[in-house]
N, C-alpha and C. Protein backbone atom coordinates (compact mmCIF):
# COMPACT_ATOMS: atom_id res chain seq x y z
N UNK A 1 0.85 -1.17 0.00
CA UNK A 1 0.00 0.00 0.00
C UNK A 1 0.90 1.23 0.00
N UNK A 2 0.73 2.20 -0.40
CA UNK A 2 1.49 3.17 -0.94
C UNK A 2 1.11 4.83 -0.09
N UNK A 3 1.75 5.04 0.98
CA UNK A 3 1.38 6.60 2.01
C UNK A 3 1.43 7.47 0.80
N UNK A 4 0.33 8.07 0.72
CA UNK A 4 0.61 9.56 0.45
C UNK A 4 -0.21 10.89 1.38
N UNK A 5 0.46 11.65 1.49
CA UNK A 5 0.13 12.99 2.62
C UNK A 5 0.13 14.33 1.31
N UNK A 6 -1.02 14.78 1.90
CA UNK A 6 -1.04 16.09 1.20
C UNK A 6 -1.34 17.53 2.10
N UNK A 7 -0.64 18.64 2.08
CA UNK A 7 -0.36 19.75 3.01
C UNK A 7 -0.77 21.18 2.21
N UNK A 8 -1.21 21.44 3.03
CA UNK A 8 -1.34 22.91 3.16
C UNK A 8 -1.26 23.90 4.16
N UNK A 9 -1.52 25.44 4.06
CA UNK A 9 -1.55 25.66 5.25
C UNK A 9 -2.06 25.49 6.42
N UNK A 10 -3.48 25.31 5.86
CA UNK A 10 -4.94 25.12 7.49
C UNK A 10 -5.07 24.14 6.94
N UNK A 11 -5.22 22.88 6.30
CA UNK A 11 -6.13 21.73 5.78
C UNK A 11 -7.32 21.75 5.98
N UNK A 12 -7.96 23.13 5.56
CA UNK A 12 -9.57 23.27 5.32
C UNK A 12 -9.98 23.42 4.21
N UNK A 13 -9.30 23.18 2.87
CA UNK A 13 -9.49 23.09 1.62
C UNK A 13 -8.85 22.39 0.51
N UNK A 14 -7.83 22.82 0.37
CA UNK A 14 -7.03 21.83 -0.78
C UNK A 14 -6.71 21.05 -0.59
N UNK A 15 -6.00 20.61 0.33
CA UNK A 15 -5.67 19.56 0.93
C UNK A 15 -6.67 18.63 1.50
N UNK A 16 -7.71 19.21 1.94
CA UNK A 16 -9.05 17.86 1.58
C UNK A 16 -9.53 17.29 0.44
N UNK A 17 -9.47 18.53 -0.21
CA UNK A 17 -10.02 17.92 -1.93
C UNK A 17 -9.13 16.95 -2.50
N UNK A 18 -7.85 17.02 -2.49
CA UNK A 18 -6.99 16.53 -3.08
C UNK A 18 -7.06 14.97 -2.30
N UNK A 19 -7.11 14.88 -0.76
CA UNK A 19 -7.29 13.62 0.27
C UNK A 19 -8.66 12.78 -0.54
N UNK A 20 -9.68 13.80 -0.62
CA UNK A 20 -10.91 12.76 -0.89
C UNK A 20 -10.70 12.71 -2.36
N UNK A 21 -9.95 13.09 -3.43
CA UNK A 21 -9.96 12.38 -4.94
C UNK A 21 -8.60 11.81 -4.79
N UNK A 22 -8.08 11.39 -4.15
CA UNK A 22 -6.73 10.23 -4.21
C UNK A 22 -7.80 8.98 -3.92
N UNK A 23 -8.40 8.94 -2.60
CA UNK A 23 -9.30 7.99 -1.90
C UNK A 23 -10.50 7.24 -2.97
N UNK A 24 -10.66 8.52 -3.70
CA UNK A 24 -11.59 7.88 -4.76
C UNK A 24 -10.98 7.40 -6.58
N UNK A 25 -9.65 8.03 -6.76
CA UNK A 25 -9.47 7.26 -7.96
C UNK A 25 -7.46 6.65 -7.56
N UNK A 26 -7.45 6.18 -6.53
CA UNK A 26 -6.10 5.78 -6.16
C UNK A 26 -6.56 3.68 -6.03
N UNK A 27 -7.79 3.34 -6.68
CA UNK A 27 -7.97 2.08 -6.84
C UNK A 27 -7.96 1.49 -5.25
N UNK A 28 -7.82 2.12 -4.74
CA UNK A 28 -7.79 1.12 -3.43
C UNK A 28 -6.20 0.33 -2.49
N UNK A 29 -5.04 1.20 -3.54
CA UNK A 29 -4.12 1.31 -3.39
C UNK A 29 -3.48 2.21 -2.64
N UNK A 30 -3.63 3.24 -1.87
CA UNK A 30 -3.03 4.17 -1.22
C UNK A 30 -3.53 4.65 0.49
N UNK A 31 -2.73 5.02 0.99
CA UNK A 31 -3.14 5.18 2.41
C UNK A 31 -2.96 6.73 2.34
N UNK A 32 -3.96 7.55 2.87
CA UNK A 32 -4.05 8.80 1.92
C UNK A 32 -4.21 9.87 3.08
N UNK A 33 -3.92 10.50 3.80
CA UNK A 33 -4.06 11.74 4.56
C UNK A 33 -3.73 12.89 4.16
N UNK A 34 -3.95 14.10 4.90
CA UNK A 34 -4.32 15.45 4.79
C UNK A 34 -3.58 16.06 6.14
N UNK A 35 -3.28 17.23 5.99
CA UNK A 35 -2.74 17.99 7.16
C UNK A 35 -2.21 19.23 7.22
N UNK A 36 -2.31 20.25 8.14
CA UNK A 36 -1.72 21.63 7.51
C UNK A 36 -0.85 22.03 8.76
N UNK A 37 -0.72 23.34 8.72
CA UNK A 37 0.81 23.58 9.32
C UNK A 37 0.04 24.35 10.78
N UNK A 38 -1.01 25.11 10.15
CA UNK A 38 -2.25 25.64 11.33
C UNK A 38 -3.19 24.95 11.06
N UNK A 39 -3.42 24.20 11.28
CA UNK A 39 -5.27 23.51 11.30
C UNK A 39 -6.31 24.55 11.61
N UNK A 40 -7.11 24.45 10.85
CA UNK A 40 -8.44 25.05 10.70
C UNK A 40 -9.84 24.55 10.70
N UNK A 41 -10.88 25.28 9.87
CA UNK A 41 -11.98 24.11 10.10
C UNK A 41 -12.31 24.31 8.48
N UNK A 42 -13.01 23.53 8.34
CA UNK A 42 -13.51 23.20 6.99
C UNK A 42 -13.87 24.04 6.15
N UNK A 43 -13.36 24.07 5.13
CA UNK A 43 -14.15 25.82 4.33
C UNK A 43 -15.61 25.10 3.69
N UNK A 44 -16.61 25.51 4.21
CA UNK A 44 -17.86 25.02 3.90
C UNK A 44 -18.11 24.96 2.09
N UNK A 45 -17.46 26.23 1.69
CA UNK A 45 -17.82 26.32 0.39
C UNK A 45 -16.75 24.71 -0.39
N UNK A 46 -16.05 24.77 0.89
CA UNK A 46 -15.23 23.04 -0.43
C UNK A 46 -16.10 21.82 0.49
N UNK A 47 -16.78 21.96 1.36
CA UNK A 47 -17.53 21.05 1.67
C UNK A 47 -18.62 20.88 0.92
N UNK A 48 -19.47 21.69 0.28
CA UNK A 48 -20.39 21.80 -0.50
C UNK A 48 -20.01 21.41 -1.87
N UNK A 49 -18.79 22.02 -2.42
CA UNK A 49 -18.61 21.50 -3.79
C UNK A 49 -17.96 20.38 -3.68
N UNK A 50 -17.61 19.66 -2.69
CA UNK A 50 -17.09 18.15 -2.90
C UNK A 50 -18.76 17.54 -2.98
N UNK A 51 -19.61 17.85 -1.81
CA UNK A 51 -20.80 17.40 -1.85
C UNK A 51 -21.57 17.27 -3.41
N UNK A 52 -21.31 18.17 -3.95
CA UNK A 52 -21.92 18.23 -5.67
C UNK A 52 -21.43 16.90 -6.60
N UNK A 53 -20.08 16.75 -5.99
CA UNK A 53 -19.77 15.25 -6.74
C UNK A 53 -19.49 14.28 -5.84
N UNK A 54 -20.53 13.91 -4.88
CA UNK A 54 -20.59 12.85 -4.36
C UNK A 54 -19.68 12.28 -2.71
N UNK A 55 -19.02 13.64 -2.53
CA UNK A 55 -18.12 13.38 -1.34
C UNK A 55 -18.42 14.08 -0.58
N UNK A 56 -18.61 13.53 0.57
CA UNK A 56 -19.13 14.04 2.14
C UNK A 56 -17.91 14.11 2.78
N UNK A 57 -17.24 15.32 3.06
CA UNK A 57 -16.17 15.71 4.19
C UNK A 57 -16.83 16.50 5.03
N UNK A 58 -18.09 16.27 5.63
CA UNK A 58 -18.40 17.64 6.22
C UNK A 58 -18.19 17.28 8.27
N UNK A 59 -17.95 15.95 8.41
CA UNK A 59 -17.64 15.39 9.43
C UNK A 59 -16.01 15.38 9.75
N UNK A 60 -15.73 15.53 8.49
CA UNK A 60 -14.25 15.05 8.78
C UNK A 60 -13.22 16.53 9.67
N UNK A 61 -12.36 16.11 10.40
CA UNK A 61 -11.30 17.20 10.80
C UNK A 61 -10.22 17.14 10.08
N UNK A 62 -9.84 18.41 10.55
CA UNK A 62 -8.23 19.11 9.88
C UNK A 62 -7.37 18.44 11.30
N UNK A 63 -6.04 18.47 10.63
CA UNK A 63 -5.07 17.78 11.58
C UNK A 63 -3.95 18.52 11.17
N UNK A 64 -2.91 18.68 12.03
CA UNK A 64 -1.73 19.03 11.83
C UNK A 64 -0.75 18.28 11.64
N UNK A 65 0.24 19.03 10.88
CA UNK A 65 1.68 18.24 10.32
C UNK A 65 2.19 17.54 11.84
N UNK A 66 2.34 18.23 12.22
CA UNK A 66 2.92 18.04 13.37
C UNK A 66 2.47 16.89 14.54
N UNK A 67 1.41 16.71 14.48
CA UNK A 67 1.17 15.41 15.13
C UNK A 67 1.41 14.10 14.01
N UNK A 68 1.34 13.99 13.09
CA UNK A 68 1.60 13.58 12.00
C UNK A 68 3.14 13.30 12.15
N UNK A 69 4.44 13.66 12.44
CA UNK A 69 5.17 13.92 12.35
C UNK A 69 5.70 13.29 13.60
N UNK A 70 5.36 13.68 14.82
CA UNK A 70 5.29 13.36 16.06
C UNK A 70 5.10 12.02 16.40
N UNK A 71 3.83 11.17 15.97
CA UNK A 71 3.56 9.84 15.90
C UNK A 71 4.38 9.00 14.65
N UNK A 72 5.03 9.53 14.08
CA UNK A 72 6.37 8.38 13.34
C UNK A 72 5.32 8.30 12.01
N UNK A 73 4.69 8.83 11.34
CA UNK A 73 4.20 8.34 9.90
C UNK A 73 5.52 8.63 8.96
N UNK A 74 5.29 7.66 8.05
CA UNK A 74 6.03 8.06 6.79
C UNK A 74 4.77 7.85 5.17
N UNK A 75 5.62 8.58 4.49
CA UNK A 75 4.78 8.95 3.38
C UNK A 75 6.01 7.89 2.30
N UNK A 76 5.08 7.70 0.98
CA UNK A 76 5.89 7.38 -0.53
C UNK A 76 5.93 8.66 -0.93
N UNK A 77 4.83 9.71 -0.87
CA UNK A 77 4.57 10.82 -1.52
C UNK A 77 3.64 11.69 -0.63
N UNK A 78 4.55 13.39 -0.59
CA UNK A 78 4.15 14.19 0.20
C UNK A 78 4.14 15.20 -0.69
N UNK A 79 2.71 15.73 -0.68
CA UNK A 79 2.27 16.85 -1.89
C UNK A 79 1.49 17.78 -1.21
N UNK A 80 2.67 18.99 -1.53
CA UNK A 80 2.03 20.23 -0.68
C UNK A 80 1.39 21.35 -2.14
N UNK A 81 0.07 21.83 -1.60
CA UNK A 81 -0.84 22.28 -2.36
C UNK A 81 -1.26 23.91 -2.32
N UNK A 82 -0.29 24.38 -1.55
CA UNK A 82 -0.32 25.94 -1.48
C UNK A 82 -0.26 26.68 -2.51
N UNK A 83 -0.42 27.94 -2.73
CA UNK A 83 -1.13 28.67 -3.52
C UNK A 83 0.77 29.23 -3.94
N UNK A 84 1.37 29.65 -4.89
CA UNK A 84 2.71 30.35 -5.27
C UNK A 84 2.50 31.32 -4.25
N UNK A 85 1.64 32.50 -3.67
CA UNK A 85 1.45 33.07 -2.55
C UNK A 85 2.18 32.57 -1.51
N UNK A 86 1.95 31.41 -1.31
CA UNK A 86 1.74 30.93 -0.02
C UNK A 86 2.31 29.95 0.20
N UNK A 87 3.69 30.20 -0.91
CA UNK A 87 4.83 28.72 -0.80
C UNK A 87 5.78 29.29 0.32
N UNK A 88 6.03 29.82 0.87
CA UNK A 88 6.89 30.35 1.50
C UNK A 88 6.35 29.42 3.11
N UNK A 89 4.90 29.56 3.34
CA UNK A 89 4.13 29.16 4.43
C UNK A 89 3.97 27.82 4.43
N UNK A 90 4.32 27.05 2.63
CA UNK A 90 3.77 25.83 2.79
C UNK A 90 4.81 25.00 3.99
N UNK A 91 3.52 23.69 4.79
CA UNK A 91 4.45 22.90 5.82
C UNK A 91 4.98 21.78 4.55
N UNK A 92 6.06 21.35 5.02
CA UNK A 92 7.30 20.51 5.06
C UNK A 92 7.07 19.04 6.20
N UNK A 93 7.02 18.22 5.04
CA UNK A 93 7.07 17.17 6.21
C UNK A 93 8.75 16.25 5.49
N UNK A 94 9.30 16.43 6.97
CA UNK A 94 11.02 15.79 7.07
C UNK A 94 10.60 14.47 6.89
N UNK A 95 11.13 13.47 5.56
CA UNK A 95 10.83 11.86 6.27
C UNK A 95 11.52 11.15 5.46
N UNK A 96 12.41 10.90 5.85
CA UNK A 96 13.43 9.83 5.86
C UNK A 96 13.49 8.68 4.32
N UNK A 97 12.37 8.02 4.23
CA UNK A 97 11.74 6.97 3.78
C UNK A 97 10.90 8.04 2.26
N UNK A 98 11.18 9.00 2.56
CA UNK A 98 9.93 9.59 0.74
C UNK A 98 10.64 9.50 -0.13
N UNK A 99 10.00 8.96 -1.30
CA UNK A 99 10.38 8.76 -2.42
C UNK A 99 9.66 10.18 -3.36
N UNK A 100 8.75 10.55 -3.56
CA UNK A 100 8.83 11.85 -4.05
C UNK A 100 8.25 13.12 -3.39
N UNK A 101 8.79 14.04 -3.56
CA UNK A 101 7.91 14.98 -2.69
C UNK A 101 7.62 16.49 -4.34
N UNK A 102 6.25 16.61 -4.10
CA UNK A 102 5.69 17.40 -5.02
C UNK A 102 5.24 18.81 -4.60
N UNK A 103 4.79 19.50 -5.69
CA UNK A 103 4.31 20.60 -5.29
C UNK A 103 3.37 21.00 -6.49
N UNK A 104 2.23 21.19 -5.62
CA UNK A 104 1.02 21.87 -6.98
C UNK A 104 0.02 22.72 -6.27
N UNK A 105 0.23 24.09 -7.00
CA UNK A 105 0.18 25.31 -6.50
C UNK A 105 -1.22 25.81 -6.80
N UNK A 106 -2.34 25.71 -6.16
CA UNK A 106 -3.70 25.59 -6.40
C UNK A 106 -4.06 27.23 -5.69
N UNK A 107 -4.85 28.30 -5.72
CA UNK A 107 -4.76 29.17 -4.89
C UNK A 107 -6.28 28.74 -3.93
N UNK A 108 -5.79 29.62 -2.86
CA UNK A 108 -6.91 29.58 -1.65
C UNK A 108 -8.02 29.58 -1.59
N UNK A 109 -9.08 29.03 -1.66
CA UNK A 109 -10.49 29.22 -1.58
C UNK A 109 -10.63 29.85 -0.45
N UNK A 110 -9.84 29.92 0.95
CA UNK A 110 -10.28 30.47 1.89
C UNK A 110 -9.73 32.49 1.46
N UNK A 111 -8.92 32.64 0.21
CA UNK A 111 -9.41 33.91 0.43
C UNK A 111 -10.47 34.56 -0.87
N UNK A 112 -11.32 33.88 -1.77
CA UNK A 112 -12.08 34.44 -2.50
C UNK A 112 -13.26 34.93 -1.74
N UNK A 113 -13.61 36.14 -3.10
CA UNK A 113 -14.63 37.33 -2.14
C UNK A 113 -15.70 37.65 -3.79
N UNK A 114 -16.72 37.63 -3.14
CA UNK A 114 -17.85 38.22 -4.14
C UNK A 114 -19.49 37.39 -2.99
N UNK A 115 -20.32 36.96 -4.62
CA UNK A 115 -21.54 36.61 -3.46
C UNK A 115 -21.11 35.56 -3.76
N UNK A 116 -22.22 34.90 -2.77
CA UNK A 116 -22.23 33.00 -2.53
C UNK A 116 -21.71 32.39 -3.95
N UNK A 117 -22.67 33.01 -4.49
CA UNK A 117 -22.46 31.76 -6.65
C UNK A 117 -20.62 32.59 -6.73
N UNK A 118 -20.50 33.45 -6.46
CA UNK A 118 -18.82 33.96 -7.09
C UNK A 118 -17.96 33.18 -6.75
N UNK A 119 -18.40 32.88 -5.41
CA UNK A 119 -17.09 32.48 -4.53
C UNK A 119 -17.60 30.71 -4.99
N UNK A 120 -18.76 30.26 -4.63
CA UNK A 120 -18.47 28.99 -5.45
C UNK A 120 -18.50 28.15 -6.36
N UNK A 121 -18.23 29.43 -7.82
CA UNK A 121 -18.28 29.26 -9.12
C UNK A 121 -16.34 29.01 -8.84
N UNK A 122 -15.99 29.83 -8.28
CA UNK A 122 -14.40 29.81 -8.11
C UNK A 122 -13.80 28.57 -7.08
N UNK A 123 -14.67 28.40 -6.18
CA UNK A 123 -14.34 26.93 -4.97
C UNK A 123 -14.47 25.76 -6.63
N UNK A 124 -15.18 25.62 -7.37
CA UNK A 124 -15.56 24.84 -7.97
C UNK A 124 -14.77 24.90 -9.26
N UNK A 125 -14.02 25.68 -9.56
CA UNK A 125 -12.82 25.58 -10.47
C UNK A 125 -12.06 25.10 -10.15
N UNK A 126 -11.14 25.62 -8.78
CA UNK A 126 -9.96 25.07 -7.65
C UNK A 126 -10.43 23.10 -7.33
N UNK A 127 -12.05 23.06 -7.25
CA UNK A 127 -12.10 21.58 -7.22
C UNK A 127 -11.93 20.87 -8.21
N UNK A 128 -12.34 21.32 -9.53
CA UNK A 128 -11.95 20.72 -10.41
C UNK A 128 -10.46 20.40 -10.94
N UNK A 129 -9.72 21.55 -10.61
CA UNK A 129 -8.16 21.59 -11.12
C UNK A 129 -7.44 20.50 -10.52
N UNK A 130 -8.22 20.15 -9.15
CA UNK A 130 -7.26 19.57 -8.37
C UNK A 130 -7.76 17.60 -8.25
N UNK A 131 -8.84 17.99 -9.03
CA UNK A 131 -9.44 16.14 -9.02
C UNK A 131 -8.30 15.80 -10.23
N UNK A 132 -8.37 16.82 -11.14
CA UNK A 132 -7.93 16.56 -12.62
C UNK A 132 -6.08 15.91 -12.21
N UNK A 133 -5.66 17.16 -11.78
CA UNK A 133 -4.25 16.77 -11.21
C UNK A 133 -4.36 15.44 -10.57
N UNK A 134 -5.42 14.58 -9.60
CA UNK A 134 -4.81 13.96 -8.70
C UNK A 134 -4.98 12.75 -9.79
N UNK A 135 -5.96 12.86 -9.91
CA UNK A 135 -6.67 11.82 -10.86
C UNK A 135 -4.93 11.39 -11.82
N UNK A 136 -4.35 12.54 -12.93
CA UNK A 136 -3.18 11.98 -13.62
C UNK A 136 -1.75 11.03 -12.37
N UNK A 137 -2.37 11.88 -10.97
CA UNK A 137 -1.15 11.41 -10.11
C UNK A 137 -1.50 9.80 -10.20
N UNK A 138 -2.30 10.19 -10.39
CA UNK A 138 -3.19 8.05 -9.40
C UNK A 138 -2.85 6.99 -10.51
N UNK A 139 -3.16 7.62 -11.96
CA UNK A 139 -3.09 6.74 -13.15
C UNK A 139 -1.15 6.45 -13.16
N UNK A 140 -0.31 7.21 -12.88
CA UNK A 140 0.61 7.44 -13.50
C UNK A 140 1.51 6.64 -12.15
N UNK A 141 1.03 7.14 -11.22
CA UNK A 141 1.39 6.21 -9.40
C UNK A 141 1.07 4.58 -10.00
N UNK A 142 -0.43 4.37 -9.98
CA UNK A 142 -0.62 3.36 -10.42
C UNK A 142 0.34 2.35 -11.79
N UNK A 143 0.39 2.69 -12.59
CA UNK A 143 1.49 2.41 -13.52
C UNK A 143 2.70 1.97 -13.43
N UNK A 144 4.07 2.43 -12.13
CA UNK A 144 4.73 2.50 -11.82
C UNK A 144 4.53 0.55 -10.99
């Protein structure tokens, strides 16, 4: 079975989306977590647009690198999902044992601004970009 961890800053958005489309096109092959450097709570608007295609995170919590880190996990693949903004902030997980560590630079849903449809006409681009990305990770992981 194959760790992969995906990071951001709060893990209240990208880094969930990206957790629940590994889980769903990683075949049943991957052990798949999420985690950010500040934990936060769920950005409702990516709870809702995961909800549109079939995925319920609205129970789930944010966790930090750092307990992650603390309890001895290791990853195959650690993919941090911060915005080019917000590479400077992205967390780093140290581990010994990774075989690749990635970076795909998605921007924040937690800072778009307009009304409800603006902001999740735009949550719903950022979800799409990032199924699309994981989706080639999973086929191409898988392959290997």
């Amino acid at each position: 079975m194959r760790k992969a961890l995906f990071l951001c800053v709060h893990n209240s958005a990208r880094s969930q989306i990206a957790e629940a489309y590994l889980r769903r096109f990683g075949a049943g092959e991957f052990e798949v977590e999420s985690a950010g450097l500040e934990p936060g709570k769920l950005n409702p608007y990516v709870v809702r647009a995961l909800a549109e295609d079939g995925i319920d995170i609205a129970g789930k919590k944010t966790q930090s690198v750092f307990d992650l880190y603390k309890a001895g996990r290791r990853y195959d693949y650690v993919i941090t999902v911060c915005s080019q903004e917000a590479a400077d902030r992205c967390p780093i997980f140290p581990c010994v044992t990774l075989s690749e560590r990635l970076h795909w630079p998605f921007p924040d849903p937690a800072a778009f601004t307009g009304t409800d449809e603006e902001i999740m006409a735009r949550v719903r681009e950022v979800r799409n970009a990032i199924r699309e990305k994981v989706r080639e990770f999973a086929v191409r992981a898988l392959l290997r």
